[in-house]
C-alpha atoms as a PDB file:
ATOM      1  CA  UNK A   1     100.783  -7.761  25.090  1.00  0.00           C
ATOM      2  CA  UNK A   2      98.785  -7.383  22.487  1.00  0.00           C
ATOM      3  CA  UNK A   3      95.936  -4.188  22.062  1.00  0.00           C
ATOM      4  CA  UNK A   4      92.525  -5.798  20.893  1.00  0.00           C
ATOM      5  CA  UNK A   5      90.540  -4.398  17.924  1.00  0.00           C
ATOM      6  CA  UNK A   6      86.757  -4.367  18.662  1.00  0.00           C
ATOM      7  CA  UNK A   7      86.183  -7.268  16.346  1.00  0.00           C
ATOM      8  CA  UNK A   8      88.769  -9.259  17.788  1.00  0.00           C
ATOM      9  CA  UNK A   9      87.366  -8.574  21.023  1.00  0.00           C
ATOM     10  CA  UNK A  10      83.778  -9.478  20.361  1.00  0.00           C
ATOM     11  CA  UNK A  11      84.844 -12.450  18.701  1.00  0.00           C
ATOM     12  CA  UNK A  12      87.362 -13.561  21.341  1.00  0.00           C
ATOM     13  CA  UNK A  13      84.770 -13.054  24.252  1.00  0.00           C
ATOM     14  CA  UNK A  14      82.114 -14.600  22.292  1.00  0.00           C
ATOM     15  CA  UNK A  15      84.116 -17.976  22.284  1.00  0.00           C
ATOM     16  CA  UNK A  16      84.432 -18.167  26.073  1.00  0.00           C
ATOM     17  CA  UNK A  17      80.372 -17.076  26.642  1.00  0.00           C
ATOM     18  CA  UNK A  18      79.912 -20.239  24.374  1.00  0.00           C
ATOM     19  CA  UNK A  19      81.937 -22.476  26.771  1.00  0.00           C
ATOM     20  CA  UNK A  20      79.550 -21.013  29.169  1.00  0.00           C
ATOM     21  CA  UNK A  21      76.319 -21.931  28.035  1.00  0.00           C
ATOM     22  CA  UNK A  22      77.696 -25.269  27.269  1.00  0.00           C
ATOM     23  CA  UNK A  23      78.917 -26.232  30.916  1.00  0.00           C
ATOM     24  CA  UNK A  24      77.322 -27.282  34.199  1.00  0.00           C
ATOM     25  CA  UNK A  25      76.893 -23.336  35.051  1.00  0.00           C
ATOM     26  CA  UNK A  26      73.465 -22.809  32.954  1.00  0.00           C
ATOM     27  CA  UNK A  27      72.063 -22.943  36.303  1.00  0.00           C
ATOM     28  CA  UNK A  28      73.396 -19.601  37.604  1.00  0.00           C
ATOM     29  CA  UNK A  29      71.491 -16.798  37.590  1.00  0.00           C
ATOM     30  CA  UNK A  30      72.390 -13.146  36.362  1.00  0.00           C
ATOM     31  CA  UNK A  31      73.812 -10.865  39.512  1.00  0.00           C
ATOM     32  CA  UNK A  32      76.553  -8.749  40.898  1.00  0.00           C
ATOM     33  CA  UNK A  33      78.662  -9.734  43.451  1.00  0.00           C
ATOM     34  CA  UNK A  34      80.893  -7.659  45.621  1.00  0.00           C
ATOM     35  CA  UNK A  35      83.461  -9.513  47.038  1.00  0.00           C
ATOM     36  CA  UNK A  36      84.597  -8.774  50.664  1.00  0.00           C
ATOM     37  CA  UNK A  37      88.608  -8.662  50.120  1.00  0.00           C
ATOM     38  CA  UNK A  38      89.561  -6.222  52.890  1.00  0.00           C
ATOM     39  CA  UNK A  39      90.926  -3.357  51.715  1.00  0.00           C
ATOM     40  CA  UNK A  40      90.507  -3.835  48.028  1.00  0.00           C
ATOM     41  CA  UNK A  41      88.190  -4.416  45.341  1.00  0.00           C
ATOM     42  CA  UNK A  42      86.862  -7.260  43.915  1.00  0.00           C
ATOM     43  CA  UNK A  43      83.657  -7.604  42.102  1.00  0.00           C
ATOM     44  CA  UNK A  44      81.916 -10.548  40.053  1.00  0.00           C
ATOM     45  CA  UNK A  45      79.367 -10.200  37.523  1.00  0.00           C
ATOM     46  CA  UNK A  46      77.433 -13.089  36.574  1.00  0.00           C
ATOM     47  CA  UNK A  47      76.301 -12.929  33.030  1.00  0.00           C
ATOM     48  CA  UNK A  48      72.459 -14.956  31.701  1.00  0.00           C
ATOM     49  CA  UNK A  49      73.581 -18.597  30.787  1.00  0.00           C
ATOM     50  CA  UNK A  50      76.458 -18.485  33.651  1.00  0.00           C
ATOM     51  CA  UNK A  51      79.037 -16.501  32.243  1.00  0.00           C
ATOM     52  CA  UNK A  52      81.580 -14.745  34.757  1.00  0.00           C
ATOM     53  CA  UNK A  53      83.721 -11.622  34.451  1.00  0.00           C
ATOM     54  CA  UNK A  54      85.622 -11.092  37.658  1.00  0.00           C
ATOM     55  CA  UNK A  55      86.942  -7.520  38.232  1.00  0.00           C
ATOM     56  CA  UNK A  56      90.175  -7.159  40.074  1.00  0.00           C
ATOM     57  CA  UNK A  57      90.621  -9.878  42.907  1.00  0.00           C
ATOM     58  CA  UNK A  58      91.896  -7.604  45.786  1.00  0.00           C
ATOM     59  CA  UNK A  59      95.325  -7.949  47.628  1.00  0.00           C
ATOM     60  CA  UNK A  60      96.157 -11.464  48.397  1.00  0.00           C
ATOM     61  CA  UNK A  61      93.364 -15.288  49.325  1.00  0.00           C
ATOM     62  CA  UNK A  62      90.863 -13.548  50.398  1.00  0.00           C
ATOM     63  CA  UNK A  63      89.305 -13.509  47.347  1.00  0.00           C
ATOM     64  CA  UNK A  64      89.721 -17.295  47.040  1.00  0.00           C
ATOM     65  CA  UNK A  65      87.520 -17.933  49.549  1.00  0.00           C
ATOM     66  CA  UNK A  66      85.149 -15.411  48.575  1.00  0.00           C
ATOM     67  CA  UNK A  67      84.496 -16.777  45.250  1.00  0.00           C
ATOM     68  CA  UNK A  68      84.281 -20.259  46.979  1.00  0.00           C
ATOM     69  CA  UNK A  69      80.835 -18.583  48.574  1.00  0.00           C
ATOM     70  CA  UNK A  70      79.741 -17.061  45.419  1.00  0.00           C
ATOM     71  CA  UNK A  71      79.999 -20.041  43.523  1.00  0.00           C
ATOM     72  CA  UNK A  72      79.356 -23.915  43.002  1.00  0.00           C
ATOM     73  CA  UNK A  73      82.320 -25.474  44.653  1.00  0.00           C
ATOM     74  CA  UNK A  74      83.281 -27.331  41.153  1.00  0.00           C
ATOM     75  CA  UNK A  75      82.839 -24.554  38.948  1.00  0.00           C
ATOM     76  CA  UNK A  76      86.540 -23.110  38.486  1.00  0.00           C
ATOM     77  CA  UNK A  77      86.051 -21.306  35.589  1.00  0.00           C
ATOM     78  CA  UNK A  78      86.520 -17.582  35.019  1.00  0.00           C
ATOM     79  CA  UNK A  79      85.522 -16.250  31.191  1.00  0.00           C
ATOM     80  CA  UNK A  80      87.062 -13.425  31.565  1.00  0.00           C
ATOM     81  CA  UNK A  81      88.958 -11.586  34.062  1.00  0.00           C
ATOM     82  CA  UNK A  82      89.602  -7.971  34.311  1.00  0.00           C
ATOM     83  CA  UNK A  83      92.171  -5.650  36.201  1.00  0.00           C
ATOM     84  CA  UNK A  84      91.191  -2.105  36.528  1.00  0.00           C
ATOM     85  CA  UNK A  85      94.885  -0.790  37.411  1.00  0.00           C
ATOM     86  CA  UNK A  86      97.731  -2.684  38.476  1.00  0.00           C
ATOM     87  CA  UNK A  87      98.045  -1.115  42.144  1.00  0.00           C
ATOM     88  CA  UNK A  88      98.225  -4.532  44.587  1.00  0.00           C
ATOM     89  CA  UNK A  89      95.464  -4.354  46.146  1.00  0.00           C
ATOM     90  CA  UNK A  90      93.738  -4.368  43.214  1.00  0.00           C
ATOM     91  CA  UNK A  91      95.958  -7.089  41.227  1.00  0.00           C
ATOM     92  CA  UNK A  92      97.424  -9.455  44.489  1.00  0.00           C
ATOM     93  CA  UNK A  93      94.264 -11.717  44.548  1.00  0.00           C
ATOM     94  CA  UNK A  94      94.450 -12.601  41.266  1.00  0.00           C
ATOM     95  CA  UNK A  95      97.394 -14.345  41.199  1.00  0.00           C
ATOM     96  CA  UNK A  96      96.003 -16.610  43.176  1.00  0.00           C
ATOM     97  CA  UNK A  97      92.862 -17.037  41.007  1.00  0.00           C
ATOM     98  CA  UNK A  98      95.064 -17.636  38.171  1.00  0.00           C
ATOM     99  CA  UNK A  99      96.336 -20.917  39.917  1.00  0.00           C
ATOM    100  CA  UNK A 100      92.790 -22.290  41.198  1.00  0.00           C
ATOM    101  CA  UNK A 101      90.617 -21.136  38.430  1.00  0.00           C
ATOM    102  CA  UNK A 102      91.129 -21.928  34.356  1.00  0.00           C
ATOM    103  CA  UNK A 103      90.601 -18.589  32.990  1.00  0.00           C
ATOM    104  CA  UNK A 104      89.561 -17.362  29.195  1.00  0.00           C
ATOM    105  CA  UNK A 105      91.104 -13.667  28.989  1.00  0.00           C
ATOM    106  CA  UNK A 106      92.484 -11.183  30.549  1.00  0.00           C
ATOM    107  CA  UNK A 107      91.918  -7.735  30.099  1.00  0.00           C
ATOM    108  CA  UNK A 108      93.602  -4.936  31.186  1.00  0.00           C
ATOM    109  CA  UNK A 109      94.350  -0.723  30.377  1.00  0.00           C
ATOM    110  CA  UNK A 110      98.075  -1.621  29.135  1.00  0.00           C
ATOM    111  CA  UNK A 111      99.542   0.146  32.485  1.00  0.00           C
ATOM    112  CA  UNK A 112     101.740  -2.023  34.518  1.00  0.00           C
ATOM    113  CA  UNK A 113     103.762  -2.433  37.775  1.00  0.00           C
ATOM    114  CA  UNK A 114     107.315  -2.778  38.192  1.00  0.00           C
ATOM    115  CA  UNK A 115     107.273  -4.701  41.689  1.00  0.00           C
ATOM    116  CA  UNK A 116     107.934  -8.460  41.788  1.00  0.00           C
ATOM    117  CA  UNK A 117     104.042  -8.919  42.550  1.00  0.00           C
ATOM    118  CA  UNK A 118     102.954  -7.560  39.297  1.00  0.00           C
ATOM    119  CA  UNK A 119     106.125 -10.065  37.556  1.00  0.00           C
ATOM    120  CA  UNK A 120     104.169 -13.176  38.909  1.00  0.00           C
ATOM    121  CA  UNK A 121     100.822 -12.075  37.726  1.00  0.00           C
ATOM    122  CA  UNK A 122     102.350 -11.849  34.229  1.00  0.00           C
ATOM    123  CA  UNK A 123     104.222 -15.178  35.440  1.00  0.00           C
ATOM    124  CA  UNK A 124     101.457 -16.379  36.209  1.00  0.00           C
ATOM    125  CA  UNK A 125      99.480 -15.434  32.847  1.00  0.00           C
ATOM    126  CA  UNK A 126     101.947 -16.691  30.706  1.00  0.00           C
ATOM    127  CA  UNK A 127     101.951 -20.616  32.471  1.00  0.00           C
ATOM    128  CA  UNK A 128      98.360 -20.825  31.983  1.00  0.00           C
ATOM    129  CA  UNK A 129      98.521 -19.386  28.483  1.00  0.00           C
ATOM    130  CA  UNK A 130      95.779 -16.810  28.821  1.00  0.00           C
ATOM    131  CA  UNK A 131      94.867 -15.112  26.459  1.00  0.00           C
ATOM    132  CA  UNK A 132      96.237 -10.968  27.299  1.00  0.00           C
ATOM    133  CA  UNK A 133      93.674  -8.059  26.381  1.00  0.00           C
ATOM    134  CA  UNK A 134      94.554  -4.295  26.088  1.00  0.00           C
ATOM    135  CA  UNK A 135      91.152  -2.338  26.100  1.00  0.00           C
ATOM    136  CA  UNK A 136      90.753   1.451  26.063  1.00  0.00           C
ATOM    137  CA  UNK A 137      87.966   4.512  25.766  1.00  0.00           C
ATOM    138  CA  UNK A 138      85.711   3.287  22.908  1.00  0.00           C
ATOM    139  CA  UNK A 139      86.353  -0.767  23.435  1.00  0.00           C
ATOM    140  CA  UNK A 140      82.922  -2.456  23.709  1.00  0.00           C
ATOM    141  CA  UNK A 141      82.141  -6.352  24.590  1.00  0.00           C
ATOM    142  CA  UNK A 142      78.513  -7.304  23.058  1.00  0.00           C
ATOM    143  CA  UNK A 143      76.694 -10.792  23.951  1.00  0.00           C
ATOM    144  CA  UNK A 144      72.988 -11.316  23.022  1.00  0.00           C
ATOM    145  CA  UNK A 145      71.332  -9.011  25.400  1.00  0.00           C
ATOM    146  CA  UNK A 146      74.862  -7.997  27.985  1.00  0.00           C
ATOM    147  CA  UNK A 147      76.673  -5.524  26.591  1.00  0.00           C
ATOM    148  CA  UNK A 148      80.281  -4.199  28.529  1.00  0.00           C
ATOM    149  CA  UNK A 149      81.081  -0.650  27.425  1.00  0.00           C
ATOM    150  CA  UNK A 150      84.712   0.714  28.195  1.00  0.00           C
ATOM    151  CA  UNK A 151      84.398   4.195  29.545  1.00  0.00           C
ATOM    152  CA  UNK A 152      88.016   5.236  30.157  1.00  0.00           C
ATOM    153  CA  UNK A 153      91.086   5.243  29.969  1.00  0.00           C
ATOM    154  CA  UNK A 154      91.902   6.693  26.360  1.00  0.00           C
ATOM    155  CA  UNK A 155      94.060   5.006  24.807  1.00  0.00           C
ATOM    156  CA  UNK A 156      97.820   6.319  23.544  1.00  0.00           C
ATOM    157  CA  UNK A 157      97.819   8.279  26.737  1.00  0.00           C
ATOM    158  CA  UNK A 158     101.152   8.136  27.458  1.00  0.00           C
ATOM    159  CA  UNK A 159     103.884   7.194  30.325  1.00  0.00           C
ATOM    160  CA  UNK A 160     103.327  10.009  32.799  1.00  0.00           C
ATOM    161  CA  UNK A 161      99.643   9.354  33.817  1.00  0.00           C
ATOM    162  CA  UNK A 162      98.819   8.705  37.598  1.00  0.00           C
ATOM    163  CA  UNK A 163      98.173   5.278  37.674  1.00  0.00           C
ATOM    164  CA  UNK A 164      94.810   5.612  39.627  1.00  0.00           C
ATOM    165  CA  UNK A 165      93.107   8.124  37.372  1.00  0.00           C
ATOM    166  CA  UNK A 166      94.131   5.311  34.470  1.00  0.00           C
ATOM    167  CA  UNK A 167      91.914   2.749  35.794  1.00  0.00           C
ATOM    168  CA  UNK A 168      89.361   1.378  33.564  1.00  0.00           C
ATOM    169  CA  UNK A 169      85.936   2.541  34.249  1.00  0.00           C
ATOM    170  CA  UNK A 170      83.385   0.243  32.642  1.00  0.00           C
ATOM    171  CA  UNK A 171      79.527   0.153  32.241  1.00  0.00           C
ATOM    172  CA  UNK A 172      78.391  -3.333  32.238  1.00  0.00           C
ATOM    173  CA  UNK A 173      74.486  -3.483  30.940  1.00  0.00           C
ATOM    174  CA  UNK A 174      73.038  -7.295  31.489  1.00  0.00           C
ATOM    175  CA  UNK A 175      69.506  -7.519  30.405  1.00  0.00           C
ATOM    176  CA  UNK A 176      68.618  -3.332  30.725  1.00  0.00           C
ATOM    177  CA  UNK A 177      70.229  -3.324  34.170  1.00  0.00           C
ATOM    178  CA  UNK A 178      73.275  -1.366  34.171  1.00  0.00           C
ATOM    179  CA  UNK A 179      76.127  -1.679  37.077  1.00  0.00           C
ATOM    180  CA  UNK A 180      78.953   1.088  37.249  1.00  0.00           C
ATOM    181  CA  UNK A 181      82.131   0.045  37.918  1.00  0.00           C
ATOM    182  CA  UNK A 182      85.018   2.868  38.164  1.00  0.00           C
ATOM    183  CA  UNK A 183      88.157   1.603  39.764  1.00  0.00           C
ATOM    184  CA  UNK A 184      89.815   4.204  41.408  1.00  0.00           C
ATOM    185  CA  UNK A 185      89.566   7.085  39.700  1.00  0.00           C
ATOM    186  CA  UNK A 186      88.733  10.502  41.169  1.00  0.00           C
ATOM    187  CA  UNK A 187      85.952  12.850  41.207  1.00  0.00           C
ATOM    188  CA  UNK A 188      87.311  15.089  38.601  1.00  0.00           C
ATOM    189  CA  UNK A 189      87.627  12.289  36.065  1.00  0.00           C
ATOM    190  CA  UNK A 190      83.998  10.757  36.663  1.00  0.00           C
ATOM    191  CA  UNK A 191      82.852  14.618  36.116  1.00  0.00           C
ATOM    192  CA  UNK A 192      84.619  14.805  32.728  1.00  0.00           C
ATOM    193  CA  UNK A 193      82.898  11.021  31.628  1.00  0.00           C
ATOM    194  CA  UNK A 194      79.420  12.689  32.890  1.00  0.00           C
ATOM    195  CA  UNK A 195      80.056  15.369  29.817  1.00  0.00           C
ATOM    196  CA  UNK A 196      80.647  12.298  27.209  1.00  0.00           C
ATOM    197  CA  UNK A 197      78.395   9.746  28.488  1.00  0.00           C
ATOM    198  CA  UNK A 198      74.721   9.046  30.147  1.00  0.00           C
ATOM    199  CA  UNK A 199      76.143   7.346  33.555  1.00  0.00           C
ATOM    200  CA  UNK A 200      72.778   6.571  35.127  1.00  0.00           C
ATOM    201  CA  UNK A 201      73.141   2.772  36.617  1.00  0.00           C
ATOM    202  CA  UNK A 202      71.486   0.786  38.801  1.00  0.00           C
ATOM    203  CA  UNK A 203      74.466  -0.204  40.780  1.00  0.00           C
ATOM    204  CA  UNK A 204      77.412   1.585  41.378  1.00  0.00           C
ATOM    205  CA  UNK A 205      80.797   0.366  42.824  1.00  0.00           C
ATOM    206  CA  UNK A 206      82.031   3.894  44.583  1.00  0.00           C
ATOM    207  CA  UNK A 207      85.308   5.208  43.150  1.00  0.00           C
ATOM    208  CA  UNK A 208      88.570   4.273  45.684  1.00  0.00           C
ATOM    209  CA  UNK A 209      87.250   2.712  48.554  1.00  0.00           C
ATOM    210  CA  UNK A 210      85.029   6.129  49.266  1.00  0.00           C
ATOM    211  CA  UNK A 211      87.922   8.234  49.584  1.00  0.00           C
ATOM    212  CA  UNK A 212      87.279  12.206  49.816  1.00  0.00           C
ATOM    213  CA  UNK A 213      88.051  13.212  46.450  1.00  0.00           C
ATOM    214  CA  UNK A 214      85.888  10.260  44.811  1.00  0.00           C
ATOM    215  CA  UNK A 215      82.318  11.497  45.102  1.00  0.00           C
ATOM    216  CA  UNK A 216      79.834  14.310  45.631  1.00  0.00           C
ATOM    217  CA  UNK A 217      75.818  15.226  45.070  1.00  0.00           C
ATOM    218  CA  UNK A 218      75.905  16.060  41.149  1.00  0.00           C
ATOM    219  CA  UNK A 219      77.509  13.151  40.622  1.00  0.00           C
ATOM    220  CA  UNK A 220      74.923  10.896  42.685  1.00  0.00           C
ATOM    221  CA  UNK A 221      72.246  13.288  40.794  1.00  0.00           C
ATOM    222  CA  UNK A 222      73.621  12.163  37.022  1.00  0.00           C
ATOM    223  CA  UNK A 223      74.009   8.073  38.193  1.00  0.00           C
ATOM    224  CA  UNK A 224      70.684   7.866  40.388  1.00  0.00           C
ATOM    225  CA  UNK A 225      71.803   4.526  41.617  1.00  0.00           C
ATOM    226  CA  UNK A 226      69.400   2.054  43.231  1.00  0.00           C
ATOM    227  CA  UNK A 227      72.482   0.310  44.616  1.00  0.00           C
ATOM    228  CA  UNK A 228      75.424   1.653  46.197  1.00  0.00           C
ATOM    229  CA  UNK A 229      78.407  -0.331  47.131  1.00  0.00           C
ATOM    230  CA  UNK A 230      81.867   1.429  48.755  1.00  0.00           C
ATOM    231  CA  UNK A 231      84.380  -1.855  48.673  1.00  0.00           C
ATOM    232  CA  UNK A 232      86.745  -1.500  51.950  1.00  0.00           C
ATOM    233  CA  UNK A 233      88.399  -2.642  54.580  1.00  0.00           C
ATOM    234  CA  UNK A 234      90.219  -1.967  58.001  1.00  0.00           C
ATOM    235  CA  UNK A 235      92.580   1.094  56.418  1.00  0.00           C
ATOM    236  CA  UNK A 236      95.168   3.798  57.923  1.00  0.00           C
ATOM    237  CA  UNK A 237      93.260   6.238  54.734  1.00  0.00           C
ATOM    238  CA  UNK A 238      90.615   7.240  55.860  1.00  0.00           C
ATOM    239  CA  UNK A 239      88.050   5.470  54.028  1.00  0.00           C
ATOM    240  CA  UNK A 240      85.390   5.750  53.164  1.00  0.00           C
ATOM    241  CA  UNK A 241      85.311   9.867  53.960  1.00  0.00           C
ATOM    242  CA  UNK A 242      82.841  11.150  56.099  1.00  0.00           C
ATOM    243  CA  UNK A 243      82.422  13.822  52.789  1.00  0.00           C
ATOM    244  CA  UNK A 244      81.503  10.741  50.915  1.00  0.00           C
ATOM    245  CA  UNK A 245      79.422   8.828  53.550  1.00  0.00           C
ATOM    246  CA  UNK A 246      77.458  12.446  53.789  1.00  0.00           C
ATOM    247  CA  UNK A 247      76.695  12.351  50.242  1.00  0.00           C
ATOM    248  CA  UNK A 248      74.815   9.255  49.900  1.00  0.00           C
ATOM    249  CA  UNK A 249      72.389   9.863  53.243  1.00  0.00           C
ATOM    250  CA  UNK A 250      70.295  10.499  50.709  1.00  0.00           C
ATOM    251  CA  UNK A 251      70.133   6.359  49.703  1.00  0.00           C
ATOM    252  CA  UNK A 252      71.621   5.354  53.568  1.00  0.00           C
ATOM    253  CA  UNK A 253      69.350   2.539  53.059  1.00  0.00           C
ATOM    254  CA  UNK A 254      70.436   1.145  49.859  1.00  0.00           C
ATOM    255  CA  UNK A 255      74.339   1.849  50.716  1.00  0.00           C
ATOM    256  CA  UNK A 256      76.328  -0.704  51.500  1.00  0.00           C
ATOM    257  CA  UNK A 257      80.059  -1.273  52.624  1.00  0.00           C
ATOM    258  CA  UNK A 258      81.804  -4.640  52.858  1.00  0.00           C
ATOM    259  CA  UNK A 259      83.785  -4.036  56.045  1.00  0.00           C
ATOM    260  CA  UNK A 260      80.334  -3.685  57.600  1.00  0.00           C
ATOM    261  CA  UNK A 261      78.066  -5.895  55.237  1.00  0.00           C
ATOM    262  CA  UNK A 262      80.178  -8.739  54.060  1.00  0.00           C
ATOM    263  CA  UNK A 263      80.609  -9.676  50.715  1.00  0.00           C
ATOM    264  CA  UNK A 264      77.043  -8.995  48.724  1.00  0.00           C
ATOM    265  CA  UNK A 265      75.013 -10.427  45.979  1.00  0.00           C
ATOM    266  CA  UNK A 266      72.968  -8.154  43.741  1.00  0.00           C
ATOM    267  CA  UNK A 267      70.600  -9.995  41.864  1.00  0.00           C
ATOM    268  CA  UNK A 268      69.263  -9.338  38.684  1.00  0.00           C
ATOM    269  CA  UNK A 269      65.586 -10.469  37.772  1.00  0.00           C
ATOM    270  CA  UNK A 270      63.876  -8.821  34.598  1.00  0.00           C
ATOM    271  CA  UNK A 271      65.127  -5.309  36.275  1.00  0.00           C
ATOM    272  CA  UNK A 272      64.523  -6.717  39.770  1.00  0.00           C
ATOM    273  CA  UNK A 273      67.317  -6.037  41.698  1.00  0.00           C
ATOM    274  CA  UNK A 274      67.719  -7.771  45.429  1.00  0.00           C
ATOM    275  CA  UNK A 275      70.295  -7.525  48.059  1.00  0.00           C
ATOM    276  CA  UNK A 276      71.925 -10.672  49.823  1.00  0.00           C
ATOM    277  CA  UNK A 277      74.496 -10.492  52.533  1.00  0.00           C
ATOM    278  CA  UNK A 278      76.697 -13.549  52.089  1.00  0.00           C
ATOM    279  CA  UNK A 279      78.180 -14.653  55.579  1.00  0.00           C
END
C-alpha cells in the first residue's frame, strides 16, 4: 500500500470531487452526519457540490442502513472513504460498504489488523480496485473552499505504537465551518495537538465513545465547540464516563449521543449550523 505525497493526494481527490459535481448528487447540501452504528463510529461529511467522505463505518450493516437514511436511495457512491484505526468496530461496517457502494479512495494511517476481518477489508479493496491511501501528520486534502487537514498520526512511527493513540485525527474545514474528528485517541494525545495546532471547531466527534481518559475542561476551553457528538452504543465499557458527561454540562444542550439521539445531521449553511435527528 502505497504512502501518498501531498500532490498526489490533492490531485487524486480532486478527480473523484469532479465525478461529484458531475453526477445526480449536485443537489445535496453541505452537512455532517453521525451515523448511529451501535457501539462504533461512523461519520459522513457531505462536501458543497455533493461530495462524500465517510469516516469509519462501525462494526458490521448497521451502517448500511444508516447511509440508506442519509442519502438518495440511488446514489451509491462514496469519494472517498476513510478508516481512522483498524480496531473492528471501527473497520467491520465497511466491508460491507465496499460491496454496496462504488468507492474512489481509501485512506488510511498505514496500521493494520491481523484478524481475518481486517483480511476481507483488504479483500475486499483489492476486488473493487480502490485506489489505497497512506496519510500521516502534515497530509492535507484542498478543494475550492473544503479543505481536510491531517492532524496525527506522524508518520515513520514505528511497530510498537498502541493502536488507538495511532488513529488519525483530522480537521475537516467546509466553507469556514470546521468539524473535529479524533478517532480514538486519548486525552493526553489531543493535549499534545492543542500545543501544535489551533483546534477550535464547530463540531466535535468526542474521542472513544466518551471514555474517561478522552476529555476534560481545558480541552473543551481550546475547541469551544457549538456541536458535540459522543458516538456509542449499548457497551460493557463504561461509556461515555460520567467524568466526560460532567465536562460538557457546560453545552448539555448542544451534546448529543447516538444511543440516545439516533443517527444526526449537522447542517452547514453559510456558518449556520442545525441539528436533525434522523429516525
Amino acid at each position: 500500500m502505497k504512502s501518498a505525497s501531498l500532490v498526489f493526494l490533492l490531485a487524486f481527490f480532486n478527480l473523484f470531487v469532479w465525478h461529484s459535481v458531475f453526477s445526480l448528487k449536485q443537489g445535496l447540501k453541505p452537512a455532517i452526519y453521525f451515523l448511529d452504528v451501535g457501539q462504533g463510529d461512523s461519520e459522513l461529511a457531505v462536501l458543497a457540490g455533493g461530495a462524500k467522505i465517510l469516516i469509519d463505518g462501525g462494526g458490521g450493516k448497521s451502517v448500511l442502513y444508516a447511509l440508506e437514511k442519509a442519502l438518495n436511495a440511488n446514489d451509491k457512491y462514496i469519494d472517498l472513504m476513510v478508516l481512522s484505526h483498524p480496531n473492528i468496530d471501527h473497520f467491520g461496517g465497511l466491508i460491507d460498504v465496499l460491496r454496496h457502494y462504488k468507492v474512489g479512495a481509501f485512506m488510511y494511517n498505514g496500521d493494520k489488523n491481523q484478524s481475518p476481518a481486517y483480511e476481507e477489508l483488504e479483500n475486499e479493496l483489492k476486488i473493487s480496485k480502490t485506489r489505497v491511501i497512506e496519510v500521516g501528520q502534515g497530509d492535507k486534502i484542498k478543494y475550492r473552499d473544503n479543505s481536510f487537514y491531517v492532524f496525527h498520526p506522524r508518520k515513520n512511527r514505528g511497530a510498537d505504537s498502541e493502536v488507538n493513540e495511532n488513529s488519525l485525527v483530522m480537521m475537516l474545514d467546509i466553507q469556514g465551518t470546521k468539524s473535529f474528528f479524533t478517532g480514538d485517541t486519548s486525552l493526553k494525545i489531543l493535549e499534545k495537538l492543542g500545543k501544535e495546532y489551533n483546534l477550535r471547531a464547530d463540531i466535535l466527534k468526542i474521542p472513544h465513545h466518551g471514555s474517561k481518559y478522552s476529555f476534560d475542561e481545558k480541552l473543551l476551553g481550546q475547541i469551544e465547540p457549538r456541536v458535540a457528538v459522543i458516538e456509542v452504543g449499548k457497551n460493557s465499557y463504561g461509556h461515555p464516563a460520567s467524568q466526560v458527561l460532567e465536562v460538557f454540562q457546560t453545552i448539555r444542550d448542544r451534546l448529543y449521543r447516538t444511543d440516545q439521539d439516533g443517527s444526526l445531521k449537522v447542517s452547514l449553511d453559510n456558518g449556520k449550523v442545525t441539528i436533525f435527528k434522523i429516525r
